[in-house]
Protein backbone atom coordinates (compact mmCIF):
# COMPACT_ATOMS: atom_id res chain seq x y z
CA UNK A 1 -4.42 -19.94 4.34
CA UNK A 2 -7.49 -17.98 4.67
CA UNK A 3 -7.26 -14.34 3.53
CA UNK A 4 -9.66 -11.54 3.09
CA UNK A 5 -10.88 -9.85 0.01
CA UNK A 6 -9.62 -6.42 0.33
CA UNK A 7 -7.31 -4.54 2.78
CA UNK A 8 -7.23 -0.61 3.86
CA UNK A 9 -3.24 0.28 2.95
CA UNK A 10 -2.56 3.33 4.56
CA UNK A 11 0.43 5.39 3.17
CA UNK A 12 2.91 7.20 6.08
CA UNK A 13 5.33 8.35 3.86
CA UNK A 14 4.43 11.74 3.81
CA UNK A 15 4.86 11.73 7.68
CA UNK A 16 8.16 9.37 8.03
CA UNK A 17 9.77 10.33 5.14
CA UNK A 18 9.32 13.95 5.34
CA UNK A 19 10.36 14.11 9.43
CA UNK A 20 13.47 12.98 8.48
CA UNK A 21 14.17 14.64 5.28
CA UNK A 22 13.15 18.17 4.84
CA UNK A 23 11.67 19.38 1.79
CA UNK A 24 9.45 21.80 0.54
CA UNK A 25 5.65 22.09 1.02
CA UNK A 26 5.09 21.90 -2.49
CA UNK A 27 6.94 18.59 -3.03
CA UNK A 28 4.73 16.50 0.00
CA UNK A 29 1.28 18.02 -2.08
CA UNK A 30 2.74 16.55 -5.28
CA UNK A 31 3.51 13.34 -3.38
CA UNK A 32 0.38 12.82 -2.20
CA UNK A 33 -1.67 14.19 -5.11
CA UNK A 34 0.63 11.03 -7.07
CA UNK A 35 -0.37 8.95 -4.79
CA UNK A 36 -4.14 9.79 -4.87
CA UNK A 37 -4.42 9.05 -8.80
CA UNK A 38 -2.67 5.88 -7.81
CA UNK A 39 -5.71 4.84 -5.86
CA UNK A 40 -4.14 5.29 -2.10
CA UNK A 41 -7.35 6.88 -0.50
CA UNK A 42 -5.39 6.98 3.13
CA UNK A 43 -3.08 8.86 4.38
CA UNK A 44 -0.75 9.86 7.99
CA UNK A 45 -0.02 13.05 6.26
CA UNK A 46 1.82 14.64 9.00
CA UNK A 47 2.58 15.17 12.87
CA UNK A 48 1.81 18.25 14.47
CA UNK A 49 4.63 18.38 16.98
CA UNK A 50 6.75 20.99 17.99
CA UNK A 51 8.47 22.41 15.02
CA UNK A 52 11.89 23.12 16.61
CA UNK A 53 12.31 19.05 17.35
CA UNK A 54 10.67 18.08 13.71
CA UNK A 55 11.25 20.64 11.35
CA UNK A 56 10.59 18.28 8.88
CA UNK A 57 7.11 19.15 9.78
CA UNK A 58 6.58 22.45 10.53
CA UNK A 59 4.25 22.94 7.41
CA UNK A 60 1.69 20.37 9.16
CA UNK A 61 -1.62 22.99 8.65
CA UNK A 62 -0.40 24.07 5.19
CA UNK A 63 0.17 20.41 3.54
CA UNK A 64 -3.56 20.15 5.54
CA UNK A 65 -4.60 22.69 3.90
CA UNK A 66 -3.77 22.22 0.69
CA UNK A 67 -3.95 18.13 -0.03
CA UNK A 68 -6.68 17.78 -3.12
CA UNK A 69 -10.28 16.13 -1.32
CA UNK A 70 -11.38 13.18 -2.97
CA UNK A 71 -14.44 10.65 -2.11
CA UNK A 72 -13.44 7.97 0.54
CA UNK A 73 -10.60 10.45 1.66
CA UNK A 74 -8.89 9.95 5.02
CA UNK A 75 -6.34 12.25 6.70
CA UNK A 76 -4.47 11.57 9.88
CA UNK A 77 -1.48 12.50 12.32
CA UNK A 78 0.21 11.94 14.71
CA UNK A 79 0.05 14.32 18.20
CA UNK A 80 2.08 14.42 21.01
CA UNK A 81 -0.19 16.40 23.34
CA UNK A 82 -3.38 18.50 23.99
CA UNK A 83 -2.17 21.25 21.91
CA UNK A 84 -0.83 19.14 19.37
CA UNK A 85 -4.51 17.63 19.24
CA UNK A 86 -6.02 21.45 19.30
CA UNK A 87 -3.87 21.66 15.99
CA UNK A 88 -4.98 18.71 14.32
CA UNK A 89 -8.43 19.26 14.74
CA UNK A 90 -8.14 22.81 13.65
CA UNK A 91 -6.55 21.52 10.50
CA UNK A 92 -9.80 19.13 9.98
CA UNK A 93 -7.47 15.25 10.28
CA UNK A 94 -9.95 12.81 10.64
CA UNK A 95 -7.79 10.47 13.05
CA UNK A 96 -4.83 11.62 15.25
CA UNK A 97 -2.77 9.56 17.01
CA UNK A 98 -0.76 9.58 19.97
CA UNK A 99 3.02 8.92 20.04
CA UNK A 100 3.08 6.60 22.64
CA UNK A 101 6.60 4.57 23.14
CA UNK A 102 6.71 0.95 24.55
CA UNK A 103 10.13 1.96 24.93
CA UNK A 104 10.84 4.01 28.13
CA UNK A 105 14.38 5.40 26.39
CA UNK A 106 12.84 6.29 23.38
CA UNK A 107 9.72 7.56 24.75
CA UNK A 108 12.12 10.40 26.71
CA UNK A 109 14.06 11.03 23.54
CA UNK A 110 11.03 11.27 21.32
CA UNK A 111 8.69 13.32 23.54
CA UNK A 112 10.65 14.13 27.06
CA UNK A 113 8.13 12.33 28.76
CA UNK A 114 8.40 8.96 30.66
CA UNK A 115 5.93 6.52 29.17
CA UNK A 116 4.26 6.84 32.60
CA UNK A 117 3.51 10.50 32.02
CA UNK A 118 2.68 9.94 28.56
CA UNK A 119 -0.15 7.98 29.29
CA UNK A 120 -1.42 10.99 31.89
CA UNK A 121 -1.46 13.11 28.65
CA UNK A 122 -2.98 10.72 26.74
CA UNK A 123 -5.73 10.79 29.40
CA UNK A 124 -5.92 14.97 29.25
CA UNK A 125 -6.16 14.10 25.46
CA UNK A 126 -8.88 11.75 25.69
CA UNK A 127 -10.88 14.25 27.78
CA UNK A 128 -10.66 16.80 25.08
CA UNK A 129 -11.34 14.29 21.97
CA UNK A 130 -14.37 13.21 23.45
CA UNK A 131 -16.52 16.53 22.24
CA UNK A 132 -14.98 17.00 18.77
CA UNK A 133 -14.95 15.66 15.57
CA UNK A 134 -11.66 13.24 15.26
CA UNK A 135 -11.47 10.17 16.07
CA UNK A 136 -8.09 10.27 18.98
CA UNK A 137 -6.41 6.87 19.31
CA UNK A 138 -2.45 5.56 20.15
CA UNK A 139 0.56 4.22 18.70
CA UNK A 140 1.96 1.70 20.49
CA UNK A 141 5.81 2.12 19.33
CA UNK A 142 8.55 -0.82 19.36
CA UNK A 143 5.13 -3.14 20.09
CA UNK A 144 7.46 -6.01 19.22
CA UNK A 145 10.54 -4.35 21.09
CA UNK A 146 13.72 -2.07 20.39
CA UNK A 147 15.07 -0.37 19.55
CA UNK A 148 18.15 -1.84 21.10
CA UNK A 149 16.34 -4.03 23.97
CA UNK A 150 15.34 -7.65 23.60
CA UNK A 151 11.67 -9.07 21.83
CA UNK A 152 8.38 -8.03 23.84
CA UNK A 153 5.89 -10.59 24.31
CA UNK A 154 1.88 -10.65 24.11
CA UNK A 155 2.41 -10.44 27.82
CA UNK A 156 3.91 -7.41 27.74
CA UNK A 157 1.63 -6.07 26.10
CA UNK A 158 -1.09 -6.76 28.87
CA UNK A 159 -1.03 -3.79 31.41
CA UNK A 160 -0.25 -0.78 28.71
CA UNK A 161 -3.12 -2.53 27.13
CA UNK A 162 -5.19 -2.41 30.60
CA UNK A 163 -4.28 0.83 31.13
CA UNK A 164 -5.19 2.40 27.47
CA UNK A 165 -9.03 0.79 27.90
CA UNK A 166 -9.18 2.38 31.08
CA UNK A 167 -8.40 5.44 29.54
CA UNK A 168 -10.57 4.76 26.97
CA UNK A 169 -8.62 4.92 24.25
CA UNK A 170 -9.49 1.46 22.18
CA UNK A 171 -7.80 2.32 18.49
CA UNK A 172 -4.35 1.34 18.59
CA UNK A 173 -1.33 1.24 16.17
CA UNK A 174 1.07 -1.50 16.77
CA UNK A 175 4.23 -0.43 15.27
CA UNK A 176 6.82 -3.07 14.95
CA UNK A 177 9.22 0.35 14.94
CA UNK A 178 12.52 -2.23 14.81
CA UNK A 179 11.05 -4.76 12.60
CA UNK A 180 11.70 -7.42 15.34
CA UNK A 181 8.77 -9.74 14.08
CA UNK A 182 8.96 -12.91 12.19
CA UNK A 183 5.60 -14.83 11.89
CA UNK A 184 5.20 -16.03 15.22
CA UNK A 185 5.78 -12.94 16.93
CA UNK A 186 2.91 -11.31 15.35
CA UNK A 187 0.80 -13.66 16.21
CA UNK A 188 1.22 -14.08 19.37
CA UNK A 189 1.08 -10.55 20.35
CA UNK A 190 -1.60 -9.43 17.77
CA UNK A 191 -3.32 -12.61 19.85
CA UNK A 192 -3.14 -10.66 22.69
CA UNK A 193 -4.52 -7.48 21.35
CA UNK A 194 -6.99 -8.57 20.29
CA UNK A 195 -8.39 -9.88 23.45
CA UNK A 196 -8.97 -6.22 24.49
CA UNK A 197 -10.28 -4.41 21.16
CA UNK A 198 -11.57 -5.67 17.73
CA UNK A 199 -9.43 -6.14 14.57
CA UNK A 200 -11.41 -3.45 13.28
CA UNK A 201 -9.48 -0.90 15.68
CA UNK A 202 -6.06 -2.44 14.97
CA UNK A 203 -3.46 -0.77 12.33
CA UNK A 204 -0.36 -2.74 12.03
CA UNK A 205 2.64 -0.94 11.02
CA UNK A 206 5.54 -2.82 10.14
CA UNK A 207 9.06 -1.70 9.57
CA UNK A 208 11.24 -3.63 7.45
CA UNK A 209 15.14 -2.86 9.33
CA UNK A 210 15.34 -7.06 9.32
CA UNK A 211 13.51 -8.32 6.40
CA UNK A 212 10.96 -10.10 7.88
CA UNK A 213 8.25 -7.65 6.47
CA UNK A 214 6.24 -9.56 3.88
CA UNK A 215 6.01 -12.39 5.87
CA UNK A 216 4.38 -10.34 8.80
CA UNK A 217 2.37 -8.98 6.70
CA UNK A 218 0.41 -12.05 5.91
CA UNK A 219 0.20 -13.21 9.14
CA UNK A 220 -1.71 -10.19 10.17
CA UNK A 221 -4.53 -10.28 7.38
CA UNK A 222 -5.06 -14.31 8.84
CA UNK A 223 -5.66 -12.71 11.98
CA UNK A 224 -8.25 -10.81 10.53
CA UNK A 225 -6.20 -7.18 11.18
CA UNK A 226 -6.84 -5.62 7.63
CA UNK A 227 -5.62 -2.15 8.19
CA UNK A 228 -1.91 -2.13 7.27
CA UNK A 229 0.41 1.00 7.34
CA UNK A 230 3.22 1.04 5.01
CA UNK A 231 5.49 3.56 3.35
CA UNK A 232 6.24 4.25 -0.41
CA UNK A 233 9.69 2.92 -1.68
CA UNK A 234 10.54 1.87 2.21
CA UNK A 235 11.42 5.51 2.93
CA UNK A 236 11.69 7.12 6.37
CA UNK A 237 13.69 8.00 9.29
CA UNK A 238 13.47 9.37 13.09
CA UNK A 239 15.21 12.63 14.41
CA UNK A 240 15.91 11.06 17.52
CA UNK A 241 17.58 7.80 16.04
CA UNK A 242 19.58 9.77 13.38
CA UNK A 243 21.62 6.92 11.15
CA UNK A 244 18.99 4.17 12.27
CA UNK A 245 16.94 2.50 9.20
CA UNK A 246 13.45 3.99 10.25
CA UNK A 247 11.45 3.29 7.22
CA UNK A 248 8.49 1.22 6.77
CA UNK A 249 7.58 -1.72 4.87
CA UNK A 250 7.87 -0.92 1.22
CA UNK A 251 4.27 0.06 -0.30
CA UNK A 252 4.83 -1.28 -3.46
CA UNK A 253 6.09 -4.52 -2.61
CA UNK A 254 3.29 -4.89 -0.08
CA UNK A 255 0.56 -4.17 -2.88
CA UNK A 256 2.02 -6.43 -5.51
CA UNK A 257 2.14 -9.33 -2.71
CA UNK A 258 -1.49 -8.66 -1.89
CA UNK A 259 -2.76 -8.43 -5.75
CA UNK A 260 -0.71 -11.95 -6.33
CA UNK A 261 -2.95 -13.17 -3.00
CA UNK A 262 -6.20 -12.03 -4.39
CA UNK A 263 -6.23 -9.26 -2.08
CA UNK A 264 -7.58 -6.23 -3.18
CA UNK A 265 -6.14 -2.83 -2.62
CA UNK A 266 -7.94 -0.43 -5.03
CA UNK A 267 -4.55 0.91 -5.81
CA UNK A 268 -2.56 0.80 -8.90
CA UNK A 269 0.49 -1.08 -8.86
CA UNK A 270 2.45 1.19 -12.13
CA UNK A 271 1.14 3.95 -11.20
CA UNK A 272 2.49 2.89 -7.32
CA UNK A 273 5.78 1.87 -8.97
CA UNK A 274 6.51 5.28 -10.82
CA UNK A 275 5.82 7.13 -7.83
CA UNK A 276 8.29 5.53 -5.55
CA UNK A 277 10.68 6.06 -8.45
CA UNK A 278 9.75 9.48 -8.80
CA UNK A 279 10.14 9.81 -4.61
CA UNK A 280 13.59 8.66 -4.78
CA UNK A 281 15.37 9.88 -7.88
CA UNK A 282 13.83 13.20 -8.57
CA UNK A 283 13.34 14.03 -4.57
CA UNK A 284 17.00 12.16 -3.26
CA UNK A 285 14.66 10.23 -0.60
CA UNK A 286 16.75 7.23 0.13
CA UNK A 287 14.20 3.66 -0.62
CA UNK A 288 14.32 0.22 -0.17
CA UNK A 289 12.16 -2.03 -2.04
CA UNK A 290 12.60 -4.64 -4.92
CA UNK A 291 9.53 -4.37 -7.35
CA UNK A 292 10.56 -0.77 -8.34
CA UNK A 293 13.85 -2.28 -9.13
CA UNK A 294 12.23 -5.43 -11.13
CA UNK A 295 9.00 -4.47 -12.53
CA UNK A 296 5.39 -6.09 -11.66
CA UNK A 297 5.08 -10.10 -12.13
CA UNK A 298 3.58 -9.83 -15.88
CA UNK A 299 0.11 -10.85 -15.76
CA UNK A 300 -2.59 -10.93 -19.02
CA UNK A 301 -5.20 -10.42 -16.66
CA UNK A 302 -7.90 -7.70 -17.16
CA UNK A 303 -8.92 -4.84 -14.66
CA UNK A 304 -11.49 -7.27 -12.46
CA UNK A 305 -10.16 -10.53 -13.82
CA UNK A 306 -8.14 -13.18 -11.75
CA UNK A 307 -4.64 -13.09 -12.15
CA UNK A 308 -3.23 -15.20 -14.74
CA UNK A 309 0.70 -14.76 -15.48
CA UNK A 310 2.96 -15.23 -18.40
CA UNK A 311 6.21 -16.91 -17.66
């Protein structure tokens, strides 16, 4: 199995978690501020969305606003429109992307558009994007399929995939939103992908509702897709699928795989650890997640040394 030296984890946390789960302003800086010492240098920090369907977050500009800068920094969002995209460059993001849904049920309940129209925006979007400084790209949500319909194939994928390049929109999220994918899955629609754009404008973001995770998430570094989203002690949640497991694949348990592949993260595993632990004791956000629960895998290794383990 051949894997690459280092990955880009980007942490959603402070946009899943916190669109589910209200909470102060104060308590999403301190988040991310933890996670930054950690080592996590990227970030979907919020959406800006109407505040009356995502109250959640409303404080979009502020947490902006006030999020410590660091070298190698990067800040994105999600938008559902022109004047979503208005906002996010206003608040300085560096990315924003665009909710689209794979899912034409979902896609009415999240936005109130048909997927069909959604793509028109994303077109009015594009238009505006092309002058300013943000780089505009889509989600592609239940990639994989959900969240109550069967699978989606890599053919599936073909004519939203068409369509997107002819809008000219070419960075794409592929969100496994119903964590549908075992192995095979990913690769065969990750295959067809990337016979439109390079890995390099791939993000894969896997959620974890069936367990199958981890194992995705080495499939996708083979196919040479080494931008991963993932979300601190599993956490997160949808308003329009209240009840439904929403979260993402557990950031911890993601980074300790990698380190025990030789995959480097630049982020510190304890420090990772305490944070989820702070996240969902002292905050009440509900987690998933087993290495918070366990501990690391002890290892007498040295900062820049292999791995070498004690059993």
């Amino acid at each position: 199995m051949s894997l690459p030296d280092a990955v880009r984890i980007r942490e959603i946390a402070p946009r899943l978690t916190f669109q589910d789960h209200v909470v102060p302003t104060e308590v999403k800086i301190e988040l991310v501020g933890r996670l930054i010492d950690a080592g996590v240098r990227a970030f979907e920090l919020s959406s800006f969305v109407r505040p009356d369907l995502v109250p959640g977050l409303a404080d979009a500009e502020e947490v902006f606003a006030r999020v410590p800068r660091v070298p190698g920094l990067s800040l994105g969002c999600c938008v559902g429109n022109t004047r979503g995209l208005a906002r996010a460059v206003g608040a300085g993001a560096d990315t924003a992307y665009f909710l689209l849904s794979a899912d034409e049920e979902f896609a009415r309940a999240n936005t109130g558009r048909s997927t069909t129209d959604s793509l028109r925006e994303l077109e009015r979007m594009a238009a505006f994007a092309a002058d300013r400084n943000i780089v505009l790209g889509t989600y592609v949500i239940f990639a994989w399929g959900g969240p109550t319909g069967p699978a989606r194939s890599g053919e599936d994928l073909e004519p939203l995939a068409r369509r997107l390049l002819d809008i000219g929109v070419d960075h794409w999220i592929l969100a496994d939103s119903s964590g549908y994918a075992a192995p095979p899955q990913i690769r065969e629609l990750l295959t067809a992908a990337l016979r439109h754009v390079p890995p390099s404008n791939l993000t894969v973001q896997i959620h974890d509702g069936r367990g199958m995770g981890l194992a995705a998430l080495l499939s996708l570094l083979e196919l040479g897709v080494h931008a991963i989203d993932t979300s601190l002690a599993g956490s997160g949640g949808h308003p329009a699928m209240p009840g439904t497991q929403g979260g993402g694949l557990c950031t911890e348990d993601a980074v300790q795989l990698l380190h025990l592949c030789g995959v480097e993260t630049g982020i510190d595993l304890p420090r990772l650890i305490d944070t989820a632990n702070w996240l969902t004791s002292e905050v009440g956000v509900p987690g998933k997640g087993f290495v918070r629960h366990t501990g690391c895998v002890p290892s007498t290794a040295q900062p820049g040394e292999p791995l070498a383990f004690t059993w």
